[in-house]
C-alpha atoms as a PDB file:
ATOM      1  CA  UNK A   1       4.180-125.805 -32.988  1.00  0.00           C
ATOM      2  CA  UNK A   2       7.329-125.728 -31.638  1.00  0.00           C
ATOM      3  CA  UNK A   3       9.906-122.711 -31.624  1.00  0.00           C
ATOM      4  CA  UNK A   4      13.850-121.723 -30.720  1.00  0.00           C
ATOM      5  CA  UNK A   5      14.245-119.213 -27.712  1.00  0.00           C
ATOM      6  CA  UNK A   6      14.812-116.427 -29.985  1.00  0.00           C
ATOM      7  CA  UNK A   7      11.490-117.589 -32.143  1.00  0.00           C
ATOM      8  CA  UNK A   8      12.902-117.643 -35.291  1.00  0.00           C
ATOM      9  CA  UNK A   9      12.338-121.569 -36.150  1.00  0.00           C
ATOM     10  CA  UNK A  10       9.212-122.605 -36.631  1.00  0.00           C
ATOM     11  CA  UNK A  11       8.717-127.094 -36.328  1.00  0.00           C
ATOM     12  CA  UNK A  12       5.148-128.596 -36.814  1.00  0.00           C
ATOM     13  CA  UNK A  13       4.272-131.863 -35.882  1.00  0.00           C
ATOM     14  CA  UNK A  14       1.547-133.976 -34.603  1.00  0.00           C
ATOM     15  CA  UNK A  15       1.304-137.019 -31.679  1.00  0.00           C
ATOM     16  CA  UNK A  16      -0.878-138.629 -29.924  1.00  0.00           C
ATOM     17  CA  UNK A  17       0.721-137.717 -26.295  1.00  0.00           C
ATOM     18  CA  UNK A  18       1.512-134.405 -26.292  1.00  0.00           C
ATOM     19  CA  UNK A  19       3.406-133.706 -22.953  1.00  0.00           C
ATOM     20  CA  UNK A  20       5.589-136.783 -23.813  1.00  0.00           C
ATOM     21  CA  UNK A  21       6.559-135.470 -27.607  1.00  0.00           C
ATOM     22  CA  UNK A  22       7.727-131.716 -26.203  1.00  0.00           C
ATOM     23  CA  UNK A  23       9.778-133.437 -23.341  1.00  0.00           C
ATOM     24  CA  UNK A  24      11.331-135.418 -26.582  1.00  0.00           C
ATOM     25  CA  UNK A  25      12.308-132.441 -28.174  1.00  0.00           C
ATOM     26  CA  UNK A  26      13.286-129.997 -25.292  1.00  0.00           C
ATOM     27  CA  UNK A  27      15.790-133.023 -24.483  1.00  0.00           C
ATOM     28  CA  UNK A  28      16.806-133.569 -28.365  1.00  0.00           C
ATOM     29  CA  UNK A  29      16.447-137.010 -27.378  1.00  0.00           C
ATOM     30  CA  UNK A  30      15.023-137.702 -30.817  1.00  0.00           C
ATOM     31  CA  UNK A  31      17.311-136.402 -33.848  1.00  0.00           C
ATOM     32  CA  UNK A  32      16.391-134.228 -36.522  1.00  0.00           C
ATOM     33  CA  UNK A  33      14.849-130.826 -37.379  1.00  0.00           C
ATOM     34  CA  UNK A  34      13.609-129.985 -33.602  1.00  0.00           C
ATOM     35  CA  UNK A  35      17.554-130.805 -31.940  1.00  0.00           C
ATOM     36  CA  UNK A  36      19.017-129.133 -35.077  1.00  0.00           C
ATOM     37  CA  UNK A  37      17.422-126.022 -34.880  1.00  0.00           C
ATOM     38  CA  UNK A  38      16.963-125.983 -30.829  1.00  0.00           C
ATOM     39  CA  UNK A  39      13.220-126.154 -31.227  1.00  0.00           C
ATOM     40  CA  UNK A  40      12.773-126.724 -27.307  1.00  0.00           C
ATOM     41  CA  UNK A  41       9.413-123.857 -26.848  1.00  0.00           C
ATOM     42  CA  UNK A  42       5.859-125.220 -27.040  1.00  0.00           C
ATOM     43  CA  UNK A  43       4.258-122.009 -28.755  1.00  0.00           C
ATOM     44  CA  UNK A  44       1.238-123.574 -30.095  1.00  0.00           C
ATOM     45  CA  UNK A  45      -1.211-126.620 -29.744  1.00  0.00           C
ATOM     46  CA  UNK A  46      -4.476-127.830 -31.154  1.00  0.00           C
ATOM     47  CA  UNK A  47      -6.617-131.180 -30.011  1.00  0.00           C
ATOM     48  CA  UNK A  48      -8.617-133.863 -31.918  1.00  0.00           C
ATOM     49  CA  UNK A  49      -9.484-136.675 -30.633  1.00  0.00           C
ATOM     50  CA  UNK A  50      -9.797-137.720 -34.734  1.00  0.00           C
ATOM     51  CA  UNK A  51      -6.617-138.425 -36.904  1.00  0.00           C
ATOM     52  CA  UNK A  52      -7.078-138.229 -39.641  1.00  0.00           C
ATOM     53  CA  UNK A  53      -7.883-134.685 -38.690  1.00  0.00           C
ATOM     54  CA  UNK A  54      -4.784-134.120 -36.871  1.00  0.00           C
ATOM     55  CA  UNK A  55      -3.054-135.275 -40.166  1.00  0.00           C
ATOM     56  CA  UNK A  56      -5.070-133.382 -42.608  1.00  0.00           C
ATOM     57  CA  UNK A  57      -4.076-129.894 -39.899  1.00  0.00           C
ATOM     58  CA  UNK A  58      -1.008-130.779 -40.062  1.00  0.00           C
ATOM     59  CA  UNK A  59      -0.612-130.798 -43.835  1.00  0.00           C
ATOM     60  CA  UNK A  60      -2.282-127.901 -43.951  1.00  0.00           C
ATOM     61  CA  UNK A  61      -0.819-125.390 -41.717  1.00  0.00           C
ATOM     62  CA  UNK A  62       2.611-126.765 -43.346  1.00  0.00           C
ATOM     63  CA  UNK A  63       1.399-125.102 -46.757  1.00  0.00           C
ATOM     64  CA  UNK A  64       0.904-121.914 -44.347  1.00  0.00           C
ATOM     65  CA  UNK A  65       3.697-118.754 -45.233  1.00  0.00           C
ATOM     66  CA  UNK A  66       5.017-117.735 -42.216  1.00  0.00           C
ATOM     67  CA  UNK A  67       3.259-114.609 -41.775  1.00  0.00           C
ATOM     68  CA  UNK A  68      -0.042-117.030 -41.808  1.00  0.00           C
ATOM     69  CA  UNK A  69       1.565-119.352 -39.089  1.00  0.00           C
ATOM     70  CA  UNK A  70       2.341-116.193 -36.353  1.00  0.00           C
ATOM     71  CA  UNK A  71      -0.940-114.504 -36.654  1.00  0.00           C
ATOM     72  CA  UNK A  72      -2.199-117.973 -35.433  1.00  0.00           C
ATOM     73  CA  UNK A  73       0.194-118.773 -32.940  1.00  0.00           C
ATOM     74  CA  UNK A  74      -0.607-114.429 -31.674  1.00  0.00           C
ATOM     75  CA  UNK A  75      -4.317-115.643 -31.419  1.00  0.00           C
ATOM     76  CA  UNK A  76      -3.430-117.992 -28.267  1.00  0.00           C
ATOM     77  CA  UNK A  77      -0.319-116.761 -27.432  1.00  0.00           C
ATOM     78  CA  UNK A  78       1.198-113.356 -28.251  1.00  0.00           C
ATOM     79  CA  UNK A  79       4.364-113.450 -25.942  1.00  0.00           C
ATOM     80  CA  UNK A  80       5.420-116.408 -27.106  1.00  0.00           C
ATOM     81  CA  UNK A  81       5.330-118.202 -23.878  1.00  0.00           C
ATOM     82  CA  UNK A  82       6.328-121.763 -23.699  1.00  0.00           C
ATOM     83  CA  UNK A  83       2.969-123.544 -22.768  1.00  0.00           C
ATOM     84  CA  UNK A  84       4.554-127.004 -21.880  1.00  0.00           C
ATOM     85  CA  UNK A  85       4.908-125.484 -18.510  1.00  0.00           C
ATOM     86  CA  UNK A  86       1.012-125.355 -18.053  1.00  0.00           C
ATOM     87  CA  UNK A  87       0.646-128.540 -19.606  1.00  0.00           C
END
């Protein structure tokens, strides 16, 4: 999941090279949602080496309210920290 500074914007998404898709969207070299809304902060990440699994998740925590979506993202990161930096 991907997030504005100010963490209002929420953007999920799934890829099979993770580092590669942030650096994408923290340069808005791809246009769309992410460059729109300045979603540059990697807030959240799962990994599967299966996907159809990744696609299914994805699908799913899309149906997710957002109340649903930040009690996950608090689970592995509460401050909101953009964890591209440790990728």
């Amino acid at each position: 999941m991907m997030s504005n500074p100010v963490n209002t914007v929420l953007y999920i998404g799934v890829t099979n090279n993770l580092h590669r898709r942030v650096f994408e969207h923290k340069e808005k070299i791809i246009e769309g949602f992410t460059a729109k809304y300045n979603c540059i902060k990697l807030v959240y990440y799962e990994q599967t080496n299966e996907v159809v699994s990744a696609l299914v998740r994805e699908k799913q925590l899309k149906k997710w309210n957002r109340k649903k979506k930040e009690f996950l993202i608090d689970q592995l990161n509460p401050e909101r920290k953009d964890l591209f930096i440790d990728l």
